[in-house]
Protein backbone atom coordinates (compact mmCIF):
# COMPACT_ATOMS: atom_id res chain seq x y z
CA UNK A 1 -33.38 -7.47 -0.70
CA UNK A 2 -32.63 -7.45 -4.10
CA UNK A 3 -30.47 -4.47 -4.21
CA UNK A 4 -29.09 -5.06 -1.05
CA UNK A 5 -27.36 -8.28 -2.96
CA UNK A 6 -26.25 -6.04 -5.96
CA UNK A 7 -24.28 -3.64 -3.39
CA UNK A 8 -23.17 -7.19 -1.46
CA UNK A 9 -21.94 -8.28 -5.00
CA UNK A 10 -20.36 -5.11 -6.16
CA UNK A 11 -18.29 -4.46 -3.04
CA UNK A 12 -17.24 -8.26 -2.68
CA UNK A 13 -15.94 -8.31 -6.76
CA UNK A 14 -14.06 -4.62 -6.03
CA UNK A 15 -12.53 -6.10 -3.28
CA UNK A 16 -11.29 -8.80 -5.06
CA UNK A 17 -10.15 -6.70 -7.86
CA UNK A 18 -7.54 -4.52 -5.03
CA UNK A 19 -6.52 -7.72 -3.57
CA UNK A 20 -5.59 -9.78 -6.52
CA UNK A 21 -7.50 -12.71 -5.41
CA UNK A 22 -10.34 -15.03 -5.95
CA UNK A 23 -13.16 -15.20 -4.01
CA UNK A 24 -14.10 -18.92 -2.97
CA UNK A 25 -16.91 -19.69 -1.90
CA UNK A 26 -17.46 -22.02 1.49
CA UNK A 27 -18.73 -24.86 0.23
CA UNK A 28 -14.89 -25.02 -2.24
CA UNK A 29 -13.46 -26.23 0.76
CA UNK A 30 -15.87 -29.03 1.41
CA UNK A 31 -14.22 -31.14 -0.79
CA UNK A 32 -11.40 -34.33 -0.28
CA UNK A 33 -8.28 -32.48 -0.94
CA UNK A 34 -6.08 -35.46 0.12
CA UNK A 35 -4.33 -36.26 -2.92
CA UNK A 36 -3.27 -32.62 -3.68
CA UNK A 37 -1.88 -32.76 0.01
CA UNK A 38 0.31 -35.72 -1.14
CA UNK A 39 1.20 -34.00 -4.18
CA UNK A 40 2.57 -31.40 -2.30
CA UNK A 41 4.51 -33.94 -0.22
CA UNK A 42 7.99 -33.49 -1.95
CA UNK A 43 11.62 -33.68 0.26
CA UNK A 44 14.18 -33.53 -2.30
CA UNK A 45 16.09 -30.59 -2.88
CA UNK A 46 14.78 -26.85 -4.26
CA UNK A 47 16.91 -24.80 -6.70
CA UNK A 48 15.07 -21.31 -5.25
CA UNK A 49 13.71 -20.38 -1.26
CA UNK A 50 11.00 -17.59 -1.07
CA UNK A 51 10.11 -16.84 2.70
CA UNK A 52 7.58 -14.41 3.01
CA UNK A 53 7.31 -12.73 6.47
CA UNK A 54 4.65 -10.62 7.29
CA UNK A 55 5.76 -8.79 10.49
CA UNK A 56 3.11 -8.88 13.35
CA UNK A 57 0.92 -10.95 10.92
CA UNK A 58 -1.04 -13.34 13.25
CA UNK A 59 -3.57 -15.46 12.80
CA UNK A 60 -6.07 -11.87 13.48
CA UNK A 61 -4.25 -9.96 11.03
CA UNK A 62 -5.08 -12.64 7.96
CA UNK A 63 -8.63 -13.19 9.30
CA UNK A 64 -8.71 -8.99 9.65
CA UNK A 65 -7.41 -8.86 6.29
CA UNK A 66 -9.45 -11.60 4.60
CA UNK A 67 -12.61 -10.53 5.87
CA UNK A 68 -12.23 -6.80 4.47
CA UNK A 69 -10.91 -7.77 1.18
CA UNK A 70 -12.73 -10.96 0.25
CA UNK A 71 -14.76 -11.60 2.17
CA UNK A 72 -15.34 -14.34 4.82
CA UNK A 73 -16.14 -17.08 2.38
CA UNK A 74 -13.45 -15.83 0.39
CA UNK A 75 -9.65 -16.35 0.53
CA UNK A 76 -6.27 -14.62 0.16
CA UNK A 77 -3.24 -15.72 -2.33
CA UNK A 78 -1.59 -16.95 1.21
CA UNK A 79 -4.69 -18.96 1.84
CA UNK A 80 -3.71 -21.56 -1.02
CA UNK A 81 -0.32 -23.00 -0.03
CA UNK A 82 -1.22 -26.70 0.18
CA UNK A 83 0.84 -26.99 3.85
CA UNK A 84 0.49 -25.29 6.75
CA UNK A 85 1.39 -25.56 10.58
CA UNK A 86 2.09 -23.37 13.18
CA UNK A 87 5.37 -22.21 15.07
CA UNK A 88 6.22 -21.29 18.34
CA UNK A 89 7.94 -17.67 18.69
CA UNK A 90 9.20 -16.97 22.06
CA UNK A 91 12.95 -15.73 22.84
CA UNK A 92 15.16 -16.20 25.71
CA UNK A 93 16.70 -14.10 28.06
CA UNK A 94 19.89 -12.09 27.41
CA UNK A 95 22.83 -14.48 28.86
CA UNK A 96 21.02 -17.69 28.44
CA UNK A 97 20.02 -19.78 25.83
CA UNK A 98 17.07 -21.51 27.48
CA UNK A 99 15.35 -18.92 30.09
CA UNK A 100 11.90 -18.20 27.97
CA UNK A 101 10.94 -14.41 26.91
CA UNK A 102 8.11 -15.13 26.32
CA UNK A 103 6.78 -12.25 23.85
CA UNK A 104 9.29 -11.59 21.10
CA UNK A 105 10.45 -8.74 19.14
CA UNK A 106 11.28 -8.95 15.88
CA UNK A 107 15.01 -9.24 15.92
CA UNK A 108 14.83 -12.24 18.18
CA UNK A 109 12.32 -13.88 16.45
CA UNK A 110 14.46 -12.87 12.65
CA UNK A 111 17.39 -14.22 14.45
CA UNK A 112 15.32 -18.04 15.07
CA UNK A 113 14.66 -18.88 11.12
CA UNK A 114 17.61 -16.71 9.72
CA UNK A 115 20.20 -18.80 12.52
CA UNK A 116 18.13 -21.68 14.06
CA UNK A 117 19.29 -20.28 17.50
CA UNK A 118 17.41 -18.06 19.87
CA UNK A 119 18.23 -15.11 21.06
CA UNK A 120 17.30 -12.42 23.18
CA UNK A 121 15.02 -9.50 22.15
CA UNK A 122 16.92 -6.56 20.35
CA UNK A 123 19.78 -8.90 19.38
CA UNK A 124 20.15 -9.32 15.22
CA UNK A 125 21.91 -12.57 14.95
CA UNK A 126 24.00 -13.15 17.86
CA UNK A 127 24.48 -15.85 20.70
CA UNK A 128 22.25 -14.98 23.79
CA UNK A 129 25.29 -15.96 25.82
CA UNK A 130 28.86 -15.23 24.29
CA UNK A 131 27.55 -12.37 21.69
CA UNK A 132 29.20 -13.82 18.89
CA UNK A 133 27.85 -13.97 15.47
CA UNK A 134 25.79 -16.85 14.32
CA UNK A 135 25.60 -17.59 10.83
CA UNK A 136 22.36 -16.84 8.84
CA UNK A 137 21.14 -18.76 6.53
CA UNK A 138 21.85 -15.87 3.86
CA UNK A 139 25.49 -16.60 4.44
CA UNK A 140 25.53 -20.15 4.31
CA UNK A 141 23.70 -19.44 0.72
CA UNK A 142 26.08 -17.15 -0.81
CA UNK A 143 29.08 -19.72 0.15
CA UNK A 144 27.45 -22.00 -1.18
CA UNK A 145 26.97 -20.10 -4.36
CA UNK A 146 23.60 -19.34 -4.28
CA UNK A 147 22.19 -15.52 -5.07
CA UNK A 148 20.46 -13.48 -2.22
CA UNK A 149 18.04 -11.22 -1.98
CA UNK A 150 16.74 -8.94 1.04
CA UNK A 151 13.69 -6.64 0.20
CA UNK A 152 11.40 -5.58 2.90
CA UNK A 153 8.91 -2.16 3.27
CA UNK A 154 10.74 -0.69 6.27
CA UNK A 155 14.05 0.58 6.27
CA UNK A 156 16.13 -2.09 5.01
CA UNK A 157 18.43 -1.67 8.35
CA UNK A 158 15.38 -2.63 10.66
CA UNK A 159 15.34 -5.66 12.92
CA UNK A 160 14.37 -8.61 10.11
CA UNK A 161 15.96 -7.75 7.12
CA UNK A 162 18.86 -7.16 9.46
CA UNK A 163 19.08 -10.26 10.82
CA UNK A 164 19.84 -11.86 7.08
CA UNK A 165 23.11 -9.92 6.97
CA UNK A 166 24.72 -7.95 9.69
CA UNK A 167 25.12 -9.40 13.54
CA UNK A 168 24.96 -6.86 16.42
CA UNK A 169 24.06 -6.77 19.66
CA UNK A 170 20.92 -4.23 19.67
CA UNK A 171 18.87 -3.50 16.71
CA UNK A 172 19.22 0.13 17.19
CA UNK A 173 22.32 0.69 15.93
CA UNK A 174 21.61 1.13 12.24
CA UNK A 175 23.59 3.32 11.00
CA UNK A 176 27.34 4.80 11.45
CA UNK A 177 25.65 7.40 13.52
CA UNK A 178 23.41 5.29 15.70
CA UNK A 179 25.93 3.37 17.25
CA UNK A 180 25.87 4.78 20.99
CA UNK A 181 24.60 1.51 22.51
CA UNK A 182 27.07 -0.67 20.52
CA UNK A 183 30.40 1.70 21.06
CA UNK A 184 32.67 -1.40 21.06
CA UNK A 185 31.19 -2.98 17.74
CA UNK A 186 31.82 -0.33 15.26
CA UNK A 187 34.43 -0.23 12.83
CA UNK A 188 36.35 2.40 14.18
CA UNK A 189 36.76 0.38 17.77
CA UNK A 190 37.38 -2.84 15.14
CA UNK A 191 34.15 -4.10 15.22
CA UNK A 192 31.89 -4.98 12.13
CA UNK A 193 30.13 -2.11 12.25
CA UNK A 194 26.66 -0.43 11.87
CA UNK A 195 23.56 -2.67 10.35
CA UNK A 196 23.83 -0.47 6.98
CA UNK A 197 27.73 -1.12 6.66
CA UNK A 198 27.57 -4.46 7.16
CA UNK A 199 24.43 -4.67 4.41
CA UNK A 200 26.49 -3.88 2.00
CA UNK A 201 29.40 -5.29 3.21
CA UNK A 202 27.78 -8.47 3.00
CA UNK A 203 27.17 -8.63 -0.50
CA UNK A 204 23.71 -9.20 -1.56
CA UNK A 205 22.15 -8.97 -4.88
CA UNK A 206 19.78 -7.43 -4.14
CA UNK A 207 18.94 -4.86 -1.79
CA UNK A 208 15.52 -3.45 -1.55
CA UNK A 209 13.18 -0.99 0.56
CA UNK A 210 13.57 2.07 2.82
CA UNK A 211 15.49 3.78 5.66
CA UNK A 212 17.85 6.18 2.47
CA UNK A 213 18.89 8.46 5.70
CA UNK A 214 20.77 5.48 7.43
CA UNK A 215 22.78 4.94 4.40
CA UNK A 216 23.62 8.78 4.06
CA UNK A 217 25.38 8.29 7.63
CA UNK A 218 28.90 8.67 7.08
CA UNK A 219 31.21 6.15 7.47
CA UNK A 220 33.68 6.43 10.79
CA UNK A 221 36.40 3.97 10.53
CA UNK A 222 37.60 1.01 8.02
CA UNK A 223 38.56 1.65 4.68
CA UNK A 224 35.63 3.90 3.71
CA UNK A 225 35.79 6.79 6.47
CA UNK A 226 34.32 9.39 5.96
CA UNK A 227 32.35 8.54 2.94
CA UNK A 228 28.76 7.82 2.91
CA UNK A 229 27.43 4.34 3.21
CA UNK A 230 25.37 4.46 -0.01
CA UNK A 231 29.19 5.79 -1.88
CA UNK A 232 30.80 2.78 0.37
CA UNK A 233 28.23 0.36 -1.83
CA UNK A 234 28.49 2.43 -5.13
CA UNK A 235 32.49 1.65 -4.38
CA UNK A 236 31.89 -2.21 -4.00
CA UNK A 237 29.53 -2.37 -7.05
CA UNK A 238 26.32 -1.54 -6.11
CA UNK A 239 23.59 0.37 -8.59
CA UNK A 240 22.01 2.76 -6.35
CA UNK A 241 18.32 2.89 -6.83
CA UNK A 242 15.79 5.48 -5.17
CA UNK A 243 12.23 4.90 -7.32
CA UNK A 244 10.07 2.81 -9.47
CA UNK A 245 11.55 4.04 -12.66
CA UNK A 246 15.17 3.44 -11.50
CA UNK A 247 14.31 0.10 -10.11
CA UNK A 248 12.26 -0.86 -13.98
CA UNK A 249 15.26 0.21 -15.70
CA UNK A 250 17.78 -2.27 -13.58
CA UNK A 251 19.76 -5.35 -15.65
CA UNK A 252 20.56 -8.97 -14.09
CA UNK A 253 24.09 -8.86 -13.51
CA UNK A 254 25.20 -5.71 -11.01
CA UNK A 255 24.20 -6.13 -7.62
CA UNK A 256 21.18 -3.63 -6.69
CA UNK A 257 20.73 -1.51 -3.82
CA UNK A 258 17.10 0.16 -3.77
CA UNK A 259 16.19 2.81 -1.40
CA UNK A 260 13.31 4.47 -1.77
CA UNK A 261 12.68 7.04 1.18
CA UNK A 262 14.44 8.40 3.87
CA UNK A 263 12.84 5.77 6.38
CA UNK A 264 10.04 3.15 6.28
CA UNK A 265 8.02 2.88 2.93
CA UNK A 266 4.65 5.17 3.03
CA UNK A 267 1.49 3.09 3.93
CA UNK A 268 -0.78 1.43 0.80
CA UNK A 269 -4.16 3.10 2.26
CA UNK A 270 -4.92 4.67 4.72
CA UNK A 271 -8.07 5.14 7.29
CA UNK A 272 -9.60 6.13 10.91
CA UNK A 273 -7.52 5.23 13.68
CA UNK A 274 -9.37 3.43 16.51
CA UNK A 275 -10.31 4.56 19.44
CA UNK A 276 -12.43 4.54 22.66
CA UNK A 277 -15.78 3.36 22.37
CA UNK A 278 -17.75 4.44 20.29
CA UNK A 279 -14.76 4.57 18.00
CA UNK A 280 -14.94 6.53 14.67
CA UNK A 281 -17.91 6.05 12.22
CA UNK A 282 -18.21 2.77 10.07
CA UNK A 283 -16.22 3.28 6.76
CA UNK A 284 -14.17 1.42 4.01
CA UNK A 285 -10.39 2.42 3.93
CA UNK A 286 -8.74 4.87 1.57
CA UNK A 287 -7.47 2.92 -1.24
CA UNK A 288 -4.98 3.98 -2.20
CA UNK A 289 -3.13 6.29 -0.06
CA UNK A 290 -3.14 9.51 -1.40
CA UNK A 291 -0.15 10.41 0.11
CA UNK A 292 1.91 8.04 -1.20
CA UNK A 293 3.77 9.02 -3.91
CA UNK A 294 3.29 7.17 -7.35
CA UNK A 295 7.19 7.01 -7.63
CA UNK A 296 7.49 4.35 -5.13
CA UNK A 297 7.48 1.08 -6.03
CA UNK A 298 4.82 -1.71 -4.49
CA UNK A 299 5.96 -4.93 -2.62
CA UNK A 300 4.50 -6.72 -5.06
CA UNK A 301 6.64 -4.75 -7.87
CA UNK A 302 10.09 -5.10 -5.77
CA UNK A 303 9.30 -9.12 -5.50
CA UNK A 304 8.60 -9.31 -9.14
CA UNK A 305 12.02 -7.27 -9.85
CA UNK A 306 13.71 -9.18 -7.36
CA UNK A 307 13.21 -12.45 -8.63
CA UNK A 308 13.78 -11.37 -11.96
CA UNK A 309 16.76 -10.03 -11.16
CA UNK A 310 18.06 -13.55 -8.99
CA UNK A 311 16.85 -15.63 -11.68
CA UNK A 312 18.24 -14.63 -14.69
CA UNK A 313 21.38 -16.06 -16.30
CA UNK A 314 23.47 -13.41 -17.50
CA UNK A 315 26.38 -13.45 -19.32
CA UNK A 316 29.16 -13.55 -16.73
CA UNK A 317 27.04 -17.08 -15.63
CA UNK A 318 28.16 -18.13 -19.21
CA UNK A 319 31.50 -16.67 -19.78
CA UNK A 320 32.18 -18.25 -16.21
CA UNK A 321 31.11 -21.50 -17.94
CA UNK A 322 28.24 -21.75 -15.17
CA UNK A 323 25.64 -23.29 -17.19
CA UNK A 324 23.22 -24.74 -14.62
CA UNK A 325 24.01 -21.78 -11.80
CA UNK A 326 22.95 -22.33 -8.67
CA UNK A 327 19.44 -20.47 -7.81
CA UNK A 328 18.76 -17.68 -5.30
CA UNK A 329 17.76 -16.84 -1.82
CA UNK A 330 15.00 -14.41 -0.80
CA UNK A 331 13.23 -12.53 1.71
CA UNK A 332 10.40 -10.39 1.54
CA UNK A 333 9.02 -8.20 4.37
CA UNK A 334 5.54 -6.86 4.47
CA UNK A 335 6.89 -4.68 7.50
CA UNK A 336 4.00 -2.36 8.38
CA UNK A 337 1.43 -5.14 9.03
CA UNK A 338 3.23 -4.76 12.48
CA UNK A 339 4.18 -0.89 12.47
CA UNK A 340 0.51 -0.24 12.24
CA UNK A 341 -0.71 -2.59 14.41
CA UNK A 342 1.21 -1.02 17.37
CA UNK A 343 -0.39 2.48 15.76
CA UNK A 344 -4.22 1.36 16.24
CA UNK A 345 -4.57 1.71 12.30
CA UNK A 346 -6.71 -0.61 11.03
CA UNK A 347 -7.24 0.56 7.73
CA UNK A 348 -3.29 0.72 7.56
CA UNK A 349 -2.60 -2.89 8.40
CA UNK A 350 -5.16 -4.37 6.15
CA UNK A 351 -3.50 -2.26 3.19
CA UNK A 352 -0.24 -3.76 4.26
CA UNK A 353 -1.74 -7.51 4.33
CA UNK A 354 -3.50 -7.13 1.21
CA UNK A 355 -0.08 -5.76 -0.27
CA UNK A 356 2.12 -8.55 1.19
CA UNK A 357 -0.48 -11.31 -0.06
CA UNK A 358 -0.45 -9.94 -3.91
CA UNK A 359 3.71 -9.86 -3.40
CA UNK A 360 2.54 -13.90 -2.78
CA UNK A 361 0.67 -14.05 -6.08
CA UNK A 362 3.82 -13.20 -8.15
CA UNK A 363 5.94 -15.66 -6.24
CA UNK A 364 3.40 -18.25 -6.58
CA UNK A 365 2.66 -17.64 -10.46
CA UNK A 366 6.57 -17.44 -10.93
CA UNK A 367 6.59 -20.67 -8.99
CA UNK A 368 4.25 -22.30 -11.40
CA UNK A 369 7.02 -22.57 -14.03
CA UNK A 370 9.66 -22.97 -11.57
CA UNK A 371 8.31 -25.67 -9.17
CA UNK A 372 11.52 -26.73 -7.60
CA UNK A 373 11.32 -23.43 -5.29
CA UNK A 374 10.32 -23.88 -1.77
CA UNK A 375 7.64 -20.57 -0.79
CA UNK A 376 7.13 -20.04 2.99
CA UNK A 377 4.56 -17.42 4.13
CA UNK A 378 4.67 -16.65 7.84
CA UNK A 379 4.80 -14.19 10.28
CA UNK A 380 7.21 -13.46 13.33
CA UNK A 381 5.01 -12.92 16.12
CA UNK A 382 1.25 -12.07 17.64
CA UNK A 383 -0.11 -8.77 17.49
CA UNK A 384 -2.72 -6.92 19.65
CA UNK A 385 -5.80 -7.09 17.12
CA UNK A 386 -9.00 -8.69 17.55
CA UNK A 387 -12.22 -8.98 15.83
CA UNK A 388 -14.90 -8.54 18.42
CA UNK A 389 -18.86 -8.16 18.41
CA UNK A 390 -20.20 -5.04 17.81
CA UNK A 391 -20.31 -2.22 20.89
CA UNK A 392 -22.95 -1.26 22.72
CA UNK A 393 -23.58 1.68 25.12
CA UNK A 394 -23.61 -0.32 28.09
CA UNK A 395 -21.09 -3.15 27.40
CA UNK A 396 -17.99 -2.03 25.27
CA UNK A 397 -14.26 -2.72 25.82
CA UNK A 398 -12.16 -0.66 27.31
CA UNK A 399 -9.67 -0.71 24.38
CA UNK A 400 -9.89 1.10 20.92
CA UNK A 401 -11.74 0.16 18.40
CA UNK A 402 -12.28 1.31 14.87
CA UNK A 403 -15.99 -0.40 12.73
CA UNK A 404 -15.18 -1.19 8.44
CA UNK A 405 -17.14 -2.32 5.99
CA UNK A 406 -16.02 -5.20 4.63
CA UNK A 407 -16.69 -6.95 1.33
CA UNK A 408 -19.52 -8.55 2.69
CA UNK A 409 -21.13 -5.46 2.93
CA UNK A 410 -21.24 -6.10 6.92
CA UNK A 411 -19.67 -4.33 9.56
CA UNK A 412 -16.66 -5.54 11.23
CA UNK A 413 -15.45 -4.07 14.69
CA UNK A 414 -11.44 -4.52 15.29
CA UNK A 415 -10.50 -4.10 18.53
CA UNK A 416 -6.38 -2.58 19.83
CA UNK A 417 -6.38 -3.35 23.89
CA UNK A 418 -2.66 -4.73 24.83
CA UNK A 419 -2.72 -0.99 25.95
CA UNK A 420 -3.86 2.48 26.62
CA UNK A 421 -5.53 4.32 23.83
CA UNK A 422 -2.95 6.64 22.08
CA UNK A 423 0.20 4.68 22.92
CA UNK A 424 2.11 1.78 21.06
CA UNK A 425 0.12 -1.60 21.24
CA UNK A 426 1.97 -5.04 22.19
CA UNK A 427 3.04 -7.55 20.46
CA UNK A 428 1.68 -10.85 21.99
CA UNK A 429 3.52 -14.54 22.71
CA UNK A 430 1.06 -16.72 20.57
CA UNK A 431 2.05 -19.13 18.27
CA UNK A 432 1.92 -18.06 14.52
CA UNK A 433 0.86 -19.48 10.63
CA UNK A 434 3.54 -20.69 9.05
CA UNK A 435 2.46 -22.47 5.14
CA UNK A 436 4.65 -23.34 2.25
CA UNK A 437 4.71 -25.50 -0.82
CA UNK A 438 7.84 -27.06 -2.75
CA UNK A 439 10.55 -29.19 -1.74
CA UNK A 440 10.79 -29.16 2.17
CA UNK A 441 7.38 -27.72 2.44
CA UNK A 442 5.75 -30.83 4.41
CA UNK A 443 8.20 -29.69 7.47
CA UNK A 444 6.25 -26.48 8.08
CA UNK A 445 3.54 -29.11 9.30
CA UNK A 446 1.94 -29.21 13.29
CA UNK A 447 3.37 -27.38 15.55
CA UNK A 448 7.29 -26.24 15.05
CA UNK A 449 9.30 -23.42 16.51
CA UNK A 450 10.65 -20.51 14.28
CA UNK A 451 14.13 -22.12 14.80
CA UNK A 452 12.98 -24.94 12.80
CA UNK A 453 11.83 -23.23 9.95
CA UNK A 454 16.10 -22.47 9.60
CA UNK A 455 16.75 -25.95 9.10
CA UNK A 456 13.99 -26.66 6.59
CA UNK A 457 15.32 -23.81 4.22
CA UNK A 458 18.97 -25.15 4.62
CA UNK A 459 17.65 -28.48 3.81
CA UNK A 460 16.01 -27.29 0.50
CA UNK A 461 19.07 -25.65 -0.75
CA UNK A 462 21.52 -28.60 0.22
CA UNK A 463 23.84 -26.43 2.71
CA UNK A 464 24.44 -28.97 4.80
């Protein structure tokens, strides 16, 4: 018994140690934590808005996440925002704005918090009905005079980054070359163009994650035909970035476009994926990856740069005579929470999770000199996995499953079954997390919808 609690110790303090986060024990939260709720109570205004998406990250994916890492007793970084509710996610149907969808994708569900409309799934930030653009809250920041920031582990012209800064009318077309399905929208028929062009046509500060090969596309009408997308950008002033080092060596004060692979960002660790009963052996997760190479950056690293990079006064603020500068804007994707979700990969979307939540610890200790910054942590939709009892030979599910060993040195079966072994699992329709602290924060609490969440970040930063 007695080394069984060594081994039960060991594994639950290395845990910790990968996920950048203290262990609490059960009885922590026994205690009257009213007046730090009223603390936390502030409307007011916030100089700085952090949203945090983790993509597919339900309420399973934390608990999934949590269990492996810390433990159950324990908690994540995400765990400790004083305020938390929960938001409704569905879409509508294409030509209507109130016909529920119910499951979402993620560009419908982008579209709700970045606009404050629905939409229908595939759309990145247009009306259901008319098509026209609606305008993000990215673009009511810059006007305003705010910085922006977009950084996300996918390709950076996937369906939630995109719906900060481009509007189109399927999330498919990505690049110049992609644009098949959305013939009358790109530049060439007079349109706005391809989710990469209008990235950087939009101006943001900063720029940050995959998809490298979208941006290689060459342009095919406008004032840049012909060239590439990434020279387009290097034209209107962007610093072209493409690993760790380059991204380190970057200066406040030139807008920063980092792309760091061809497509989405490789996978923090990696693992067994599930399948049929009796699924593959009972193991702990490859950590990390060793596929992944050391020149990429982390999420946690590109959040740290980015808000360095928002934050800091530089001297065009000064010769500008913009002494108290409006803050900054940002999103940050953990993207593959989702992308290995619909893969089965357990091991895979814990990495991702535990990734996203330390990207949370360096916005939360940044926040801790900074408190007039309003930090959201949510996700955009349900996902298909489930923590289930342990299998048996005569009563198993008929989905996938894949056994870990989590920091409490006990075995944990996750279960994929939204459908057949081998193919893409489904999202789901559930309502999702959403927590925050700062100015605004309290209006994350009960039940909300995603649209909602819009108005509460436009509402921090005054744009209206």
């Amino acid at each position: 018994m007695r080394r069984r609690g060594v081994v039960l110790v060991t594994a639950m303090v290395a845990a910790v140690t990968v996920a950048g986060s203290t262990v609490a024990v059960a009885s922590r939260w026994h205690e009257d934590r009213s007046n730090q709720v009223r603390r936390a109570i502030d409307g007011g205004t916030a100089k700085n808005v952090i949203m945090f998406l983790g993509d597919g990250m339900g309420d399973s994916e934390i608990t999934i996440a949590r269990n492996y890492a810390v433990g159950a007793a324990g908690r994540l970084n995400m765990d400790s925002l004083p305020l938390t509710g929960a938001y409704t996610t569905y879409a509508v149907q294409r030509g209507t704005s109130s016909t529920p969808d119910y499951v979402t994708d993620s560009a419908a569900s982008g579209t709700g918090w970045a606009t404050g409309h629905k939409t229908y799934n595939n759309a990145i930030s247009v009306d259901p009905e008319t098509g026209l653009p609606l305008k993000t809250i990215l673009e009511k920041a810059q006007a305003a005079g705010y910085r922006t920031g977009n950084v996300t582990t996918a390709e950076l012209t996937d369906a939630t980054p995109a719906v900060l800064d481009a509007h189109v009318s399927l999330r498919a077309c990505q690049g110049p070359a992609d644009m098949a399905t959305c013939p009358n929208e790109t530049k060439q028929a007079g349109g706005l163009g391809s989710i990469a062009e209008q990235t950087v046509d939009h101006n943001v500060d900063v720029l940050l994650g995959g998809g490298k090969a979208r941006f290689d596309q060459p342009v095919t009408g406008g004032p840049f035909a012909g060239q590439t997308v990434v020279a387009q950008a290097q034209t209107q002033g962007y610093t072209l970035v493409t690993d760790r080092a380059g991204l380190t060596a970057t200066h406040p004060g030139s807008k920063v476009l980092g792309l760091f692979t061809a497509g989405n960002m490789d996978l923090e660790w990696s693992g067994p994926l599930a399948t049929p009963y009796p699924g593959p052996a009972a193991t702990a997760c490859t950590n990390p990856n060793p596929s992944r190479p050391d020149t990429m950056p982390h999420l946690s690293e590109m959040t740290g740069k980015a808000i360095q990079l928002l934050s800091t006064k530089t001297r065009g603020d000064y010769q500008r005579g913009d002494y108290q500068r409006k803050g900054f804007y940002l999103q940050v994707e953990g993207a593959s929470i989702d992308k290995q979700d619909h893969a089965a990969n357990a091991c895979g979307q814990i990495g991702e999770t535990v990734e996203f939540d330390k990207a949370i610890k360096v916005a939360l200790d940044w926040a801790k000199r900074n408190p007039d910054t309003l930090i959201i942590v949510t996700g955009d939709h349900g996902h298909t996995s489930q923590i289930i009892e342990p299998q048996s030979d005569t009563d198993h599910s008929p989905g996938s499953i894949a056994t870990l060993i989590t920091a409490d040195n006990q075995p944990m079966v996750i279960n994929y079954a939204t459908n057949l072994n081998g193919r893409s699992m489904s999202h789901t329709g559930t309502q999702i997390r959403v927590a925050a602290q700062g100015p605004q924060a309290a209006n994350v609490v009960g039940v909300t919808d995603q649209t909602d969440l819009h108005y509460t970040m436009a509402r921090a930063l005054n744009l209206y």
